[in-house]
C-alpha atoms as a PDB file:
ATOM      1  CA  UNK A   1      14.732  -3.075  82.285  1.00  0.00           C
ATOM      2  CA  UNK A   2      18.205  -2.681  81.095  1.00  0.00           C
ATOM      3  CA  UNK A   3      19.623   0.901  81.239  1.00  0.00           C
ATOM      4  CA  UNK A   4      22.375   0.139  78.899  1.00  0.00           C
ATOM      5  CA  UNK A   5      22.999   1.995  76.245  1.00  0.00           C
ATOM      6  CA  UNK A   6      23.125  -1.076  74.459  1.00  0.00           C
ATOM      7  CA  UNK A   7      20.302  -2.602  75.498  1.00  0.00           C
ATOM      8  CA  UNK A   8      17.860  -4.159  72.888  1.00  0.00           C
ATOM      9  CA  UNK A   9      14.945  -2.349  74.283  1.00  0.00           C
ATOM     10  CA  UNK A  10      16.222   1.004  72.833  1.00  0.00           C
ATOM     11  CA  UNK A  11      16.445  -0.014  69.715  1.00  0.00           C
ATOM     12  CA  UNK A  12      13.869   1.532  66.998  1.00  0.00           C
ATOM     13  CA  UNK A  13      12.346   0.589  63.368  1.00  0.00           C
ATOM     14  CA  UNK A  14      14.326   1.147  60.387  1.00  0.00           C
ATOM     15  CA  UNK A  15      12.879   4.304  58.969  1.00  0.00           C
ATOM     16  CA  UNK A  16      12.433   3.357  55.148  1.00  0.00           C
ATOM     17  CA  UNK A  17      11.890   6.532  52.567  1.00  0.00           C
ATOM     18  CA  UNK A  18       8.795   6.828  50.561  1.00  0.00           C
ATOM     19  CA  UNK A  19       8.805   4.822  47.646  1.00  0.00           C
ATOM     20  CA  UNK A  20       9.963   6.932  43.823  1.00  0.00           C
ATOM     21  CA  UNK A  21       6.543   8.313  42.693  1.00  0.00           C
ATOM     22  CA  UNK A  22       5.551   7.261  38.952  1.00  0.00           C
ATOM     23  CA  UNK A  23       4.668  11.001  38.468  1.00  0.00           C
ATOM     24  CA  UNK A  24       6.327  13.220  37.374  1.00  0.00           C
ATOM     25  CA  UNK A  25       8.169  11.310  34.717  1.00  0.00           C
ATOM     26  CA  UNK A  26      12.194  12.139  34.858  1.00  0.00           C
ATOM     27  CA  UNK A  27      13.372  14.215  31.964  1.00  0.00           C
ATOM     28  CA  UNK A  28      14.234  11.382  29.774  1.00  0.00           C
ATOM     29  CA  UNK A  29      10.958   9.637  29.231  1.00  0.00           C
ATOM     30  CA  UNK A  30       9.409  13.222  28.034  1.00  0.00           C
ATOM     31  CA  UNK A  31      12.086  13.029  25.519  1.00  0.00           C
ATOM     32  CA  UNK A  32      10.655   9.324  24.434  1.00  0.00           C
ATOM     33  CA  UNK A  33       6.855  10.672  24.489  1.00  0.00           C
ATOM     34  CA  UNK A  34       7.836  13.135  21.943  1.00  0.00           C
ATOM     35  CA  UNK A  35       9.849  10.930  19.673  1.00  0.00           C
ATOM     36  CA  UNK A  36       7.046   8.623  19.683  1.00  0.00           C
ATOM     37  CA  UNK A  37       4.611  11.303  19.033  1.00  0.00           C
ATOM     38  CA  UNK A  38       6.378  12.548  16.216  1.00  0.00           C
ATOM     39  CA  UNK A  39       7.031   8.924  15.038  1.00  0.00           C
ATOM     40  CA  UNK A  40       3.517   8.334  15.013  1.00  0.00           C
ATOM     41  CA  UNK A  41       2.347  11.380  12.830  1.00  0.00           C
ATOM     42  CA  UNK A  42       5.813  11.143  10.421  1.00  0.00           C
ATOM     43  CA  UNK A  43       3.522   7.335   9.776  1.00  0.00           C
ATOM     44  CA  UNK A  44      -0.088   8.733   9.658  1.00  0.00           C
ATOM     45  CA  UNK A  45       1.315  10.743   7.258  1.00  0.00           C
ATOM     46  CA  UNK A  46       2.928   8.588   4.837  1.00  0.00           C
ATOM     47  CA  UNK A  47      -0.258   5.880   5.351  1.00  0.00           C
ATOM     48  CA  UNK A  48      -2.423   9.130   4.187  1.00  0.00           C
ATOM     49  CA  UNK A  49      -0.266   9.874   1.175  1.00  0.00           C
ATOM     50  CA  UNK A  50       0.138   6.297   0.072  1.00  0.00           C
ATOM     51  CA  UNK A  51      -3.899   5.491   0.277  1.00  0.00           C
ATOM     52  CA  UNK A  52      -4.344   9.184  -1.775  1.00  0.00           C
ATOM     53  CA  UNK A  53      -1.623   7.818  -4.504  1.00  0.00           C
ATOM     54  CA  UNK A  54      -3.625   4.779  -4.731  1.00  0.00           C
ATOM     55  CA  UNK A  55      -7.014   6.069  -5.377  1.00  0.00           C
ATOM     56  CA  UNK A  56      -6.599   5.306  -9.336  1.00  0.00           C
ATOM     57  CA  UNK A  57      -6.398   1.957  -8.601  1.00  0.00           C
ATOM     58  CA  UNK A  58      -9.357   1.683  -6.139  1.00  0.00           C
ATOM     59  CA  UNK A  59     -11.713   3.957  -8.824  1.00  0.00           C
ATOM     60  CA  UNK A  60     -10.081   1.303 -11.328  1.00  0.00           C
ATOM     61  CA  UNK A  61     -11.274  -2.163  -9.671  1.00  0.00           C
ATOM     62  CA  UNK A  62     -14.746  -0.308  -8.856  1.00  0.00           C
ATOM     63  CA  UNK A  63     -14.529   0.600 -12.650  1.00  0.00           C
ATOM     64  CA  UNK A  64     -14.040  -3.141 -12.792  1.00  0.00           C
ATOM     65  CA  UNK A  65     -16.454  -4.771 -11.398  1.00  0.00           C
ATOM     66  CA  UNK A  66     -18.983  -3.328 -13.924  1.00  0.00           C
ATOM     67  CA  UNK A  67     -16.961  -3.922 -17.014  1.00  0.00           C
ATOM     68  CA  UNK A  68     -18.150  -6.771 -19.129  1.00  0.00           C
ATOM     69  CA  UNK A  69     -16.151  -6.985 -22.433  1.00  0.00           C
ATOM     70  CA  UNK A  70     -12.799  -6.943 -23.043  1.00  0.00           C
ATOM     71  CA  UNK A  71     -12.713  -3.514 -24.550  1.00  0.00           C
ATOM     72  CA  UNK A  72     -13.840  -2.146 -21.476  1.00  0.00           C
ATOM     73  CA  UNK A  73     -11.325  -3.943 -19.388  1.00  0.00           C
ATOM     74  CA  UNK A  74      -8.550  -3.269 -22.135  1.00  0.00           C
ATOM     75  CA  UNK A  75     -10.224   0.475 -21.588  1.00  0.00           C
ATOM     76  CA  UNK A  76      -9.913   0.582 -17.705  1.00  0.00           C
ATOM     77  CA  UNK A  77      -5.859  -0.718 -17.833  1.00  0.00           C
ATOM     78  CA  UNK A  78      -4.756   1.883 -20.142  1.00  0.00           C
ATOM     79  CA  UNK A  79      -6.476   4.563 -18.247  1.00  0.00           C
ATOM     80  CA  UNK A  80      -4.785   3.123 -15.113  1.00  0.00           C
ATOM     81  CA  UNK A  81      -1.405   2.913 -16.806  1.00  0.00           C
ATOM     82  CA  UNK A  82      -1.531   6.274 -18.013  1.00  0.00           C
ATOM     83  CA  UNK A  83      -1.731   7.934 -14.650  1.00  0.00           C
ATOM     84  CA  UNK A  84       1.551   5.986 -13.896  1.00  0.00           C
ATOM     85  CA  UNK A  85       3.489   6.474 -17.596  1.00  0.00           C
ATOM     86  CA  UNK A  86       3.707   9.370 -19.898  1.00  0.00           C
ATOM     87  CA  UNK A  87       1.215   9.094 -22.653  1.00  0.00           C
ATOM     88  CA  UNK A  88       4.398   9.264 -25.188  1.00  0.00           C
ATOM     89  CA  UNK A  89       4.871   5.847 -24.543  1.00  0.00           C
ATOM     90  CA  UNK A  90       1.287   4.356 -24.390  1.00  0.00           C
ATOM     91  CA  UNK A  91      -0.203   6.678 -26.552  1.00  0.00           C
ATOM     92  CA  UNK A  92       1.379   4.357 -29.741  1.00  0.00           C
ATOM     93  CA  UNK A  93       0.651   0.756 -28.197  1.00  0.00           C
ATOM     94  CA  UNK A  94      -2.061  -1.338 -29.752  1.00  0.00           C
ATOM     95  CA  UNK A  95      -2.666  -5.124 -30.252  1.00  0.00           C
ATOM     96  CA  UNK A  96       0.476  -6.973 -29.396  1.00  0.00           C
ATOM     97  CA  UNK A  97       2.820  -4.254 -28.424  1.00  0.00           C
ATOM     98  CA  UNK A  98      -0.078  -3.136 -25.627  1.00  0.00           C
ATOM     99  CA  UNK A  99       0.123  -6.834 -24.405  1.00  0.00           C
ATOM    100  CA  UNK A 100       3.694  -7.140 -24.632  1.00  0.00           C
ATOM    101  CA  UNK A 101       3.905  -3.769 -22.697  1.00  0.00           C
ATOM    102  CA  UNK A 102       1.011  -5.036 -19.524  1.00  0.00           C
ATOM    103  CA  UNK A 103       3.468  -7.968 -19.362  1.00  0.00           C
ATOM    104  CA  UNK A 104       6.606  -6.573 -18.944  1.00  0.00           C
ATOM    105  CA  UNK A 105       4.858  -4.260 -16.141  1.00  0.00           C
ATOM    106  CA  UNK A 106       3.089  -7.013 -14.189  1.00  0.00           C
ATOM    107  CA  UNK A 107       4.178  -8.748 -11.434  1.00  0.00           C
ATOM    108  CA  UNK A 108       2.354 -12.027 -12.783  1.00  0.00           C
ATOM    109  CA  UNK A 109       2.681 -13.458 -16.104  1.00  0.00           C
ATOM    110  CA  UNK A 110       0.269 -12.565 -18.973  1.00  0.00           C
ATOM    111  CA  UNK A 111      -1.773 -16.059 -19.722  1.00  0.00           C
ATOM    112  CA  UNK A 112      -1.634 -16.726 -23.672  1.00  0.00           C
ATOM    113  CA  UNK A 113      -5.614 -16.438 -23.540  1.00  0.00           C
ATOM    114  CA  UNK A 114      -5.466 -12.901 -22.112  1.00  0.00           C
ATOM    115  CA  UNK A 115      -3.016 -11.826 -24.285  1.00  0.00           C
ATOM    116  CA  UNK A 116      -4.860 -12.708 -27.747  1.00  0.00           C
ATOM    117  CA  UNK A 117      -8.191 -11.818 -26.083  1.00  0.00           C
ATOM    118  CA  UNK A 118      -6.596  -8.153 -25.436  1.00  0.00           C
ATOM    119  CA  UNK A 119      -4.513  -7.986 -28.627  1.00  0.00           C
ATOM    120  CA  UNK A 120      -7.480  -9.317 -30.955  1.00  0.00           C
ATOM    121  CA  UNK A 121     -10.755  -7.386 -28.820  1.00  0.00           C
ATOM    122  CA  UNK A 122     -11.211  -4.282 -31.489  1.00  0.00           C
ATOM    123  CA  UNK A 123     -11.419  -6.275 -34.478  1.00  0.00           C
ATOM    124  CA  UNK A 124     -14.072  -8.834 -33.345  1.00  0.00           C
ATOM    125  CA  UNK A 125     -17.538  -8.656 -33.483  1.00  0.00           C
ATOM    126  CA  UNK A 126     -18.940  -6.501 -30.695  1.00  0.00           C
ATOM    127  CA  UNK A 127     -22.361  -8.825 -30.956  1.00  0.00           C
ATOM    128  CA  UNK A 128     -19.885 -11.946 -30.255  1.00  0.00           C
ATOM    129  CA  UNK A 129     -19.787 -13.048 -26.526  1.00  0.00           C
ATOM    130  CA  UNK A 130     -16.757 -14.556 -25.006  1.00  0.00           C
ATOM    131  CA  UNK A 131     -15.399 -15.134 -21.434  1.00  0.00           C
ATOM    132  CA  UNK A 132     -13.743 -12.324 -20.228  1.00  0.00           C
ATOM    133  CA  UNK A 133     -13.152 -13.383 -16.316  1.00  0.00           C
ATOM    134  CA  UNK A 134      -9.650 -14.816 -17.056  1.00  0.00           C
ATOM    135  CA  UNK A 135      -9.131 -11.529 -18.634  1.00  0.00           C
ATOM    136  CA  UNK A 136     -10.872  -9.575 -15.292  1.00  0.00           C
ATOM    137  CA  UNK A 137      -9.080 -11.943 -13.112  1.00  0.00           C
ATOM    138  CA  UNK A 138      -5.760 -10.217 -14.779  1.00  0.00           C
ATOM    139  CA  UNK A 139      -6.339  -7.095 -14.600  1.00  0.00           C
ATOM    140  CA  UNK A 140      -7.611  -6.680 -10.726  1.00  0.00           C
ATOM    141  CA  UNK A 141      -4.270  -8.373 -10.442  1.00  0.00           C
ATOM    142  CA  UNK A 142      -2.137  -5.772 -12.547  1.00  0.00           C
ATOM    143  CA  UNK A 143      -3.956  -3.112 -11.219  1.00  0.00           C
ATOM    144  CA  UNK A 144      -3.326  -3.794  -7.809  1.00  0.00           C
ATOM    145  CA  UNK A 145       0.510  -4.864  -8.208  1.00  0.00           C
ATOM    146  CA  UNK A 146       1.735  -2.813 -10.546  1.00  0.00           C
ATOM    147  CA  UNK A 147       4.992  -0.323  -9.602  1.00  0.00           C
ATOM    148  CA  UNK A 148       5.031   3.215 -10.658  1.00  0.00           C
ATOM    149  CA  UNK A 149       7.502   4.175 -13.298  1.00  0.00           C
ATOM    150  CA  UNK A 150      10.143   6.640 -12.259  1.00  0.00           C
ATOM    151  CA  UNK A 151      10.586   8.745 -15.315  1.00  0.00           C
ATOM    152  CA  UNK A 152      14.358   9.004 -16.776  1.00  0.00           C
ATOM    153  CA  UNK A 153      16.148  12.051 -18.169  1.00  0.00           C
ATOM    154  CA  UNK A 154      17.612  10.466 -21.131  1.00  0.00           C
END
């Protein structure tokens, strides 16, 4: 053997730290958790309060499904408008001015059918049947998709 100094045979392993540990997180990452944490409940929140301002419409398409003249469906969208406008302004609408007031509020267009069916229901004969699914068909429609009325200070 070589007695050198700088002889290869002295010459030792690289002495490599111990890897970063995953745990404990540095300071900056509990700062994420937390945002996300509060993130997450600020949305539960607001997915709460949103399904508890819809329940009229749910009760209103059970009410619905069970309804099987056009009084009763004519019945089921005023009581679903009124939680959404003052009664003031419903309170007066009847025939074509309670049409003419669903169609300005719906998303979809009022079929002609619907309309007359609606606007004509309390004079005809209660005995007298007549399709009402076009008329159903509208109204699960309008009841889902229709926008809450901000009230004005006029």
């Amino acid at each position: 053997m070589n007695g050198s100094a700088t002889s290869l045979d002295r010459l030792h392993d690289i002495v490599v730290p111990p890897p970063v540990p995953w745990w404990p997180p540095a300071p900056g990452w509990y700062v994420l958790f937390a945002l996300l944490v509060a993130l997450l409940f600020f949305f539960t929140i607001r997915a709460w309060q949103k399904w508890r301002a819809n329940a009229y419409r749910r009760a209103a398409l059970r009410e619905l499904e069970t309804a099987h003249t056009a009084a009763a469906v004519s019945e089921i969208l005023r009581r679903t408008a009124l939680v959404t406008t003052p009664r003031t302004t419903l309170a007066g609408l009847s025939g074509p001015q309670w049409t003419e007031w669903l169609a300005t509020h719906s998303p979809t267009p009022l079929p002609q059918q619907v309309g007359e069916l609606l606007a004509n229901e309390i004079y005809r004969d209660a005995d007298e049947p007549h399709d009402v699914e076009a008329l159903r068909h509208y109204a699960t429609n309008w009841i889902r998709h229709h926008q809450r009325q901000v009230p004005t200070d006029t």
